[in-house]
C-alpha atoms as a PDB file:
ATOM      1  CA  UNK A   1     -25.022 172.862  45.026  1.00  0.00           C
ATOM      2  CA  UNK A   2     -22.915 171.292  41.867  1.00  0.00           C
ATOM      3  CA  UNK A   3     -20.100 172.473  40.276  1.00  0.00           C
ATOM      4  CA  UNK A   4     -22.187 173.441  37.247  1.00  0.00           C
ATOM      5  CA  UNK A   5     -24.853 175.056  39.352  1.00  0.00           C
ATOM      6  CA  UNK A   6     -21.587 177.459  40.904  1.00  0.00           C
ATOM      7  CA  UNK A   7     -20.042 178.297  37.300  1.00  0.00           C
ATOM      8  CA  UNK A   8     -23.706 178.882  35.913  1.00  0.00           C
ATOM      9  CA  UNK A   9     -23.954 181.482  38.941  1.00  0.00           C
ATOM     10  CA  UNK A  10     -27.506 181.561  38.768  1.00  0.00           C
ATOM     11  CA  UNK A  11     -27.939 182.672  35.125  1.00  0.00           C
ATOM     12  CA  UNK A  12     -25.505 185.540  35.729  1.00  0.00           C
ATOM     13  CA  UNK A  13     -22.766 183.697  34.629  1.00  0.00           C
ATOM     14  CA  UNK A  14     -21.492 185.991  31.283  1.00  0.00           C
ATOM     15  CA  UNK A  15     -21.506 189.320  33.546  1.00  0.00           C
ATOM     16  CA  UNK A  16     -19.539 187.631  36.869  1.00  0.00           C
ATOM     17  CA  UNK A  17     -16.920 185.771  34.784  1.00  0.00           C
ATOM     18  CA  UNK A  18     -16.752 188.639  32.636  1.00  0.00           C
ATOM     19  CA  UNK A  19     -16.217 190.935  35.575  1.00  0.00           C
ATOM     20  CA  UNK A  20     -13.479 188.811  37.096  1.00  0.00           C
ATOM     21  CA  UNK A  21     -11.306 188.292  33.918  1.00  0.00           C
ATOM     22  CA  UNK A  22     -11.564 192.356  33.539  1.00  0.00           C
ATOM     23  CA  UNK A  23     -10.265 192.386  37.223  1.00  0.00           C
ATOM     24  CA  UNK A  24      -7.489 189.569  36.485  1.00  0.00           C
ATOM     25  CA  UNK A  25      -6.205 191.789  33.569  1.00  0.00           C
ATOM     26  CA  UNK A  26      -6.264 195.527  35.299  1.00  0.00           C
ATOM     27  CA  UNK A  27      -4.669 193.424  38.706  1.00  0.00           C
ATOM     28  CA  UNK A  28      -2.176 192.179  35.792  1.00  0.00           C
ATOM     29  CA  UNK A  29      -1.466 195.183  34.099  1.00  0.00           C
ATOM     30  CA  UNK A  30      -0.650 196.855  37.694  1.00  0.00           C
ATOM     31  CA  UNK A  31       1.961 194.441  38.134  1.00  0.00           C
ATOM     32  CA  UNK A  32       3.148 194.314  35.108  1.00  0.00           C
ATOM     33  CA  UNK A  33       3.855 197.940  33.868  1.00  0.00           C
ATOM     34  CA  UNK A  34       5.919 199.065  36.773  1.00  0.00           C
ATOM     35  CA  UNK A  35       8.170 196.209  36.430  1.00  0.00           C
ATOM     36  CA  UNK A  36       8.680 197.262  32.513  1.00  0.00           C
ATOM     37  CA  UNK A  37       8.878 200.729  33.166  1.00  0.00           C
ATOM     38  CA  UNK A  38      11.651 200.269  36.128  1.00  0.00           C
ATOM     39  CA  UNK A  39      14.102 197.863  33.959  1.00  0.00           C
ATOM     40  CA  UNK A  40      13.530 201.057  30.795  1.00  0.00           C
ATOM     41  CA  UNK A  41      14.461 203.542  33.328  1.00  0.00           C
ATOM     42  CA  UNK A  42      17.490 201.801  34.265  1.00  0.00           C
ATOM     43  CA  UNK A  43      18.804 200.847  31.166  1.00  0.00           C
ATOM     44  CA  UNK A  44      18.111 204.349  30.384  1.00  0.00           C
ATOM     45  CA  UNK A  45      20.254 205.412  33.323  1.00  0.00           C
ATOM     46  CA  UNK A  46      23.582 202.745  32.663  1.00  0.00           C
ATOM     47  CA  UNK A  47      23.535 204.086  28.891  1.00  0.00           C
ATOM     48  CA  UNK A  48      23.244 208.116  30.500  1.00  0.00           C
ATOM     49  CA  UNK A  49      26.188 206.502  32.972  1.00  0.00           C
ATOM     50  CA  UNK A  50      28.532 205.001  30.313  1.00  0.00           C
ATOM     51  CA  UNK A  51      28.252 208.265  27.737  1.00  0.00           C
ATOM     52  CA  UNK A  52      29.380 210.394  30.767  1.00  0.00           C
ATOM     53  CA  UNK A  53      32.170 208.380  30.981  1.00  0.00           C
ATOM     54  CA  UNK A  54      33.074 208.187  27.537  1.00  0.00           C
ATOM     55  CA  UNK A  55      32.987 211.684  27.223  1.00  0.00           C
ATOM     56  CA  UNK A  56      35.263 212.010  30.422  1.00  0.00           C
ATOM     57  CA  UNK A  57      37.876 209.761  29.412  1.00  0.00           C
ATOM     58  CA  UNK A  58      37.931 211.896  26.184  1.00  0.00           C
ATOM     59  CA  UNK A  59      38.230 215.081  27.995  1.00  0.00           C
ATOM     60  CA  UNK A  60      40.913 214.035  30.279  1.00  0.00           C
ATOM     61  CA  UNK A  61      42.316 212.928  26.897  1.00  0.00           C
ATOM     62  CA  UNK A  62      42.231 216.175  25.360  1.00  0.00           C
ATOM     63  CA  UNK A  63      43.517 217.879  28.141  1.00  0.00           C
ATOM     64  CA  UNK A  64      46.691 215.824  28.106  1.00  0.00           C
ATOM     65  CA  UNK A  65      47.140 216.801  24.418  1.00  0.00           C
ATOM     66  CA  UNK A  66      46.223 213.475  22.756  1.00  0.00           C
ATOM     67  CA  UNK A  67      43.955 213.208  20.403  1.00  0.00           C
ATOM     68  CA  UNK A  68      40.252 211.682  21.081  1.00  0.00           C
ATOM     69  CA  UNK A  69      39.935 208.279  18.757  1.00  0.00           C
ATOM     70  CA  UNK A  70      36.603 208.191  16.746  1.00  0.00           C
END
């Protein structure tokens, strides 16, 4: 057996290479979107973090009769 003989795969060739690049991309994609969606979440979370603190330091503000810069 040749190296053209093993990517001709016996006349199959279109529906096995086809079959592992469809693989590759939904293995790919597995990897990939959790990864995305984990550094979203926790920018979402340091932005929820850093209003809560804003509005804290302009409570404790308030409550010690200054007024809250805008």
């Amino acid at each position: 057996m040749n190296w053209s003989e093993f990517f001709h795969m016996g006349g199959y060739a279109f529906f096995v290479w086809t079959s592992y690049g469809i693989t590759l991309i939904v293995v790919l994609a597995n990897i990939i979107a959790p990864v995305m969606q984990r550094k979203k979440i926790i920018a979402r979370i340091k932005r929820a973090v850093k209003r809560e603190q804003i509005e804290l330091a302009n409570s404790k503000q308030m409550a010690n009769g200054g007024k809250a810069e805008q």
